[in-house]
Protein backbone atom coordinates (compact mmCIF):
# COMPACT_ATOMS: atom_id res chain seq x y z
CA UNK A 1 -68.23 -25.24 28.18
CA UNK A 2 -65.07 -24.08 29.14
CA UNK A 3 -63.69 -27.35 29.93
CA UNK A 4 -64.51 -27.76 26.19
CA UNK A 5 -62.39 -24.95 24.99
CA UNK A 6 -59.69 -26.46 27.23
CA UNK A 7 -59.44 -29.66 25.50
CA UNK A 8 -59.99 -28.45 21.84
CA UNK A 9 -58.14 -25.11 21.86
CA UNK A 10 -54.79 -27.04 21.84
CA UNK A 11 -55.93 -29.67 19.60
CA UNK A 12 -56.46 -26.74 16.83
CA UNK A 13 -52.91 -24.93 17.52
CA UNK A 14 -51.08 -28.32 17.11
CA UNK A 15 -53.42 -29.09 13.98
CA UNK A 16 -52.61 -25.41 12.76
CA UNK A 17 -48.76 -25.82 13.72
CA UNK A 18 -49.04 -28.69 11.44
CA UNK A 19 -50.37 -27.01 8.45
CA UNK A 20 -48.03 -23.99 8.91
CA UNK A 21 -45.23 -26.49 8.87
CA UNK A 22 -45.72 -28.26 5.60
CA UNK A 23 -43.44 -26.90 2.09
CA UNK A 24 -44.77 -25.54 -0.09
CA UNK A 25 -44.38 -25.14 -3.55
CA UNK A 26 -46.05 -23.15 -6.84
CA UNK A 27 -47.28 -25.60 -9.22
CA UNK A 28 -47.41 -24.22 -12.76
CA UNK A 29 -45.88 -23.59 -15.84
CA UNK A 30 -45.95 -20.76 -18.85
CA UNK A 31 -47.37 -20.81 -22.14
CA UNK A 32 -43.33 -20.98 -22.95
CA UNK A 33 -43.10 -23.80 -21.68
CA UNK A 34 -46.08 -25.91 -22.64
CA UNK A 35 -46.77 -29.52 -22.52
CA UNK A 36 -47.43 -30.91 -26.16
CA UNK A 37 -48.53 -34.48 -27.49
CA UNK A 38 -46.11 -35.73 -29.78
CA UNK A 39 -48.62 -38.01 -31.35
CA UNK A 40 -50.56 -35.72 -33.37
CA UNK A 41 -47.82 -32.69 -33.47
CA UNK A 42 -49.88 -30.22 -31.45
CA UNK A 43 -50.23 -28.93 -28.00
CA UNK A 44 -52.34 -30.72 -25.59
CA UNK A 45 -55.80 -29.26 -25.02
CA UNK A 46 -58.45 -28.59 -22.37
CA UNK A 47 -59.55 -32.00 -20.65
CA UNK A 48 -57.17 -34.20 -22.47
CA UNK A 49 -54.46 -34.64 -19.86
CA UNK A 50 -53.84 -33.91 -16.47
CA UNK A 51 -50.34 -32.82 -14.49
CA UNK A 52 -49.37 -34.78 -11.68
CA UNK A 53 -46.89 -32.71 -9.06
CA UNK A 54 -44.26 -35.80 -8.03
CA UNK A 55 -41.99 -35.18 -5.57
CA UNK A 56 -39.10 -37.55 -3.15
CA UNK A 57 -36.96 -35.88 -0.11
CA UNK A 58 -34.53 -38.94 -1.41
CA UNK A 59 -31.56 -36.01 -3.15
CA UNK A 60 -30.18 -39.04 -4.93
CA UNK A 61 -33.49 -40.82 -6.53
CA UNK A 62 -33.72 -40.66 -10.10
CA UNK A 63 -37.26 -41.14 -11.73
CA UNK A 64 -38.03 -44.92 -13.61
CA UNK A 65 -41.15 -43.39 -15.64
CA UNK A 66 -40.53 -46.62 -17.18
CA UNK A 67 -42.37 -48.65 -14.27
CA UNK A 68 -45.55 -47.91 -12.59
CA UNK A 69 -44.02 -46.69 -9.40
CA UNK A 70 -40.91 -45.25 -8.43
CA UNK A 71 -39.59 -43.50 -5.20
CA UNK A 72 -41.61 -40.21 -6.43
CA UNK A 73 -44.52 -39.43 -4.84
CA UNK A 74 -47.89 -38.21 -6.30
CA UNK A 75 -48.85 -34.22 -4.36
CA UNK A 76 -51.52 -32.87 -6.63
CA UNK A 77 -53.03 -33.56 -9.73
CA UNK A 78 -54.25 -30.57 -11.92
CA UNK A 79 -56.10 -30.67 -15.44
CA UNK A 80 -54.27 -29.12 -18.54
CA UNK A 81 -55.03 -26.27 -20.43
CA UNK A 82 -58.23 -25.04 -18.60
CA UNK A 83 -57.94 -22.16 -20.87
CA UNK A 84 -58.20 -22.49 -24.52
CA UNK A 85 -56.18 -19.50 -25.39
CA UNK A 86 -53.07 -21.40 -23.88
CA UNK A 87 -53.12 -25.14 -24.82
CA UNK A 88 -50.83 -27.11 -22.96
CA UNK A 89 -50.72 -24.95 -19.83
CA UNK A 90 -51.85 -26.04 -15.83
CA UNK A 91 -52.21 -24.32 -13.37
CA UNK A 92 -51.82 -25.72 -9.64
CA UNK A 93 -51.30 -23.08 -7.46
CA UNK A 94 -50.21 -23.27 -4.13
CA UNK A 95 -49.70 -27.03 -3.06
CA UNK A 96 -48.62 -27.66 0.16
CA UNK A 97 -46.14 -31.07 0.46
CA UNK A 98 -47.44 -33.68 2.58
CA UNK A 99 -45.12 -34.29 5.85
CA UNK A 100 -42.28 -32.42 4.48
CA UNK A 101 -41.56 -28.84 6.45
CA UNK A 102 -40.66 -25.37 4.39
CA UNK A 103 -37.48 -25.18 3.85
CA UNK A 104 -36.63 -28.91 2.85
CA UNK A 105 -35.18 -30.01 -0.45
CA UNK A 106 -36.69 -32.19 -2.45
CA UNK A 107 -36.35 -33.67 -6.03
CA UNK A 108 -39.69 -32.32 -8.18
CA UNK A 109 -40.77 -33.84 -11.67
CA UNK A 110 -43.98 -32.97 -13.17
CA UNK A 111 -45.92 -36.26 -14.84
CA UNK A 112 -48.78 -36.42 -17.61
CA UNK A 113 -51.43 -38.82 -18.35
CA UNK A 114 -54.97 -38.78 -20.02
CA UNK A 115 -57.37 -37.68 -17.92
CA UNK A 116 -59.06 -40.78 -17.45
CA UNK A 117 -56.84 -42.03 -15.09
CA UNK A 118 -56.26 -41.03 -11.06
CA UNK A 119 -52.22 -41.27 -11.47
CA UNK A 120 -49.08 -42.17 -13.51
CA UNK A 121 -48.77 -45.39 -12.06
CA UNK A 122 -52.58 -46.47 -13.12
CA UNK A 123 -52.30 -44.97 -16.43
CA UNK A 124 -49.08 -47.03 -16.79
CA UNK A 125 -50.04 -50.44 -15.51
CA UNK A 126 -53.99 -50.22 -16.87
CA UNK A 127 -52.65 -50.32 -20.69
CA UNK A 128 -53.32 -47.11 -21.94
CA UNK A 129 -51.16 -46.43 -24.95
CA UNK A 130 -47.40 -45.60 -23.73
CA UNK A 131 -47.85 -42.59 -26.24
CA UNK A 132 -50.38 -41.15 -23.48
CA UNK A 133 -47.59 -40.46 -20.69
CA UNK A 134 -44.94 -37.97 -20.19
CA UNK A 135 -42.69 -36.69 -17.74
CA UNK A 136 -40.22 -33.62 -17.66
CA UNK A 137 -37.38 -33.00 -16.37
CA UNK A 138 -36.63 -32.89 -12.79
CA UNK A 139 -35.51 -30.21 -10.72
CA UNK A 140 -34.40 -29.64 -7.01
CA UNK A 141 -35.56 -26.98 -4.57
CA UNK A 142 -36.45 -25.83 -1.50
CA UNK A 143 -39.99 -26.01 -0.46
CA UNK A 144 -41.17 -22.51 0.70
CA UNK A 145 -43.07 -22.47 4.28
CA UNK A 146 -42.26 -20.77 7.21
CA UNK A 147 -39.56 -18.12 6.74
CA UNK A 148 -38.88 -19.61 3.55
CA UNK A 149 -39.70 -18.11 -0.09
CA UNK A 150 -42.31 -20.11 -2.17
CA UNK A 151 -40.35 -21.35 -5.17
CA UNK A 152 -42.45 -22.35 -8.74
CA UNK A 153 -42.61 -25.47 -11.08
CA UNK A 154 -42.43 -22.83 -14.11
CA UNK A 155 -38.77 -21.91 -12.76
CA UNK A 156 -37.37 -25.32 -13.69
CA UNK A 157 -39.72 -27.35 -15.54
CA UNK A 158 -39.15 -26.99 -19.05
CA UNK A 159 -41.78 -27.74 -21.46
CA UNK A 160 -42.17 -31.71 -22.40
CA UNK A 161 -43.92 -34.19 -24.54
CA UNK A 162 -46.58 -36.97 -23.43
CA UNK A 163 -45.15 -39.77 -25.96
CA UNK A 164 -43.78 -43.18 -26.05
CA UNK A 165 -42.46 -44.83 -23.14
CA UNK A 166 -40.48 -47.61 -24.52
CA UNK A 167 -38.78 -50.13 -21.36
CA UNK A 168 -35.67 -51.47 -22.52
CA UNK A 169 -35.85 -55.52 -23.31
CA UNK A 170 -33.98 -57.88 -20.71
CA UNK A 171 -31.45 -60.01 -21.69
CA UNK A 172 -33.34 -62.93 -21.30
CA UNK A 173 -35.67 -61.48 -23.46
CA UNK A 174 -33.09 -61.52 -26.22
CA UNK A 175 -31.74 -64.81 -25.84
CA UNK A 176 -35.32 -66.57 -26.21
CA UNK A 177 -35.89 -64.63 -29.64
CA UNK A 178 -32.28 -65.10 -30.45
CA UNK A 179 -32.27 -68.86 -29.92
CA UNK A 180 -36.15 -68.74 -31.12
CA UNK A 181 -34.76 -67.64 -34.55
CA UNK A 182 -31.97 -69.94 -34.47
CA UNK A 183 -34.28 -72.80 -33.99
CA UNK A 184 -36.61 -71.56 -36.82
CA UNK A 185 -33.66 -71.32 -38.76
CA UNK A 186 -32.30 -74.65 -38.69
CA UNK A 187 -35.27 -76.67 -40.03
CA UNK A 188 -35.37 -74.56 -43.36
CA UNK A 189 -31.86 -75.42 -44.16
CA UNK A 190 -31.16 -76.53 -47.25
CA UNK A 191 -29.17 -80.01 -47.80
C-alpha cells in the first residue's frame, strides 16, 4: 500500500503542476457590449448562438474568418444569452488555455455560430448561411496563472455582429466571367 502511494503521489503533483501552470483567462462580455444578429436587427437570444473563445501564441497571426480554419485555436465554447433579461450576453468564466503557461501573451478573438454546430470551422465549411457567423475584434493579453492577474474578454472585446461573411473573388474567377460575357457578347452582335 505504501509502495502505491509512492508511485502515484508524484504522478498527481506533476499532473497538479500541470494544471497550475496553464493561462488563464475570463471569458465574458457585458450587456454593453452585446453580440447582435444583423439579419433581423435585434440582439441574439437564448440558444440561438454560441461563443467560441479562439486564441494563437503566434503575436503576428491575423484571423481569416473568411476560411474554415486559421492559425486560431478553438478553447471553450459557451451558449449566448442564458439569461433573457440580457440578450446577446455569454458567460464563460474561468477557462484555462490549453499548453500555454500564465503569464504568456497571446492573440484572443471571440467567434459566433448557431448553435447547431461544434465550431467556426464546421459552421463555415457545412453551408450554413454566411449571415450565421461572426467574429470580433481581437485583442492581446497576458494569460493570468501563477503570479499573474486573470485578465477578461469583456476588457477588450467590443460588442459584434454575426452577419455576412463575404470571401473576396480570385482573379481567375473574374477572368472566366469576364471572358464568359465577352463570348456571350459576340454572337448577339449585330451586322
Amino acid at each position: 500500500m505504501n509502495r502505491a502511494i509512492l508511485l502515484i503521489a508524484p504522478a498527481l503533483v506533476f499532473v497538479a503542476e500541470i494544471a497550475h501552470c496553464q493561462g488563464t483567462i475570463i471569458f465574458a462580455n457585458t450587456p454593453s457590449t452585446p453580440v447582435s444578429w444583423a439579419r433581423y436587427d435585434r440582439l441574439v437570444q437564448t440558444g440561438e448562438y454560441v461563443a467560441g473563445l479562439y486564441y494563437t501564441t503566434d503575436l503576428t497571426a491575423q484571423p481569416d474568418t473568411d476560411v474554415p480554419i486559421d492559425d486560431f485555436q478553438l478553447a471553450t465554447v459557451v451558449p449566448i444569452s442564458s439569461n433573457p433579461l440580457f440578450p446577446g450576453v455569454y458567460v464563460g468564466g474561468l477557462v484555462a488555455i490549453p499548453g500555454v503557461p500564465g503569464g504568456t501573451e497571446v492573440r484572443i478573438q471571440v467567434r459566433a455560430w448557431w448553435a447547431a454546430y461544434e465550431s467556426y470551422s464546421e459552421a463555415w465549411m457545412l453551408g450554413r448561411p454566411p449571415e450565421d457567423l461572426g467574429a470580433s475584434n481581437v485583442g492581446i493579453v497576458t494569460l493570468g496563472g501563477d503570479t499573474q492577474p486573470t485578465p477578461s474578454t469583456s476588457s477588450f472585446v467590443q460588442g459584434f455582429a454575426v452577419t455576412a461573411v463575404v470571401p473576396e473573388p480570385s482573379t481567375l474567377l473574374l477572368g472566366l466571367v469576364g471572358a464568359l460575357g465577352l463570348g456571350l457578347h459576340r454572337p448577339f452582335r449585330r451586322r
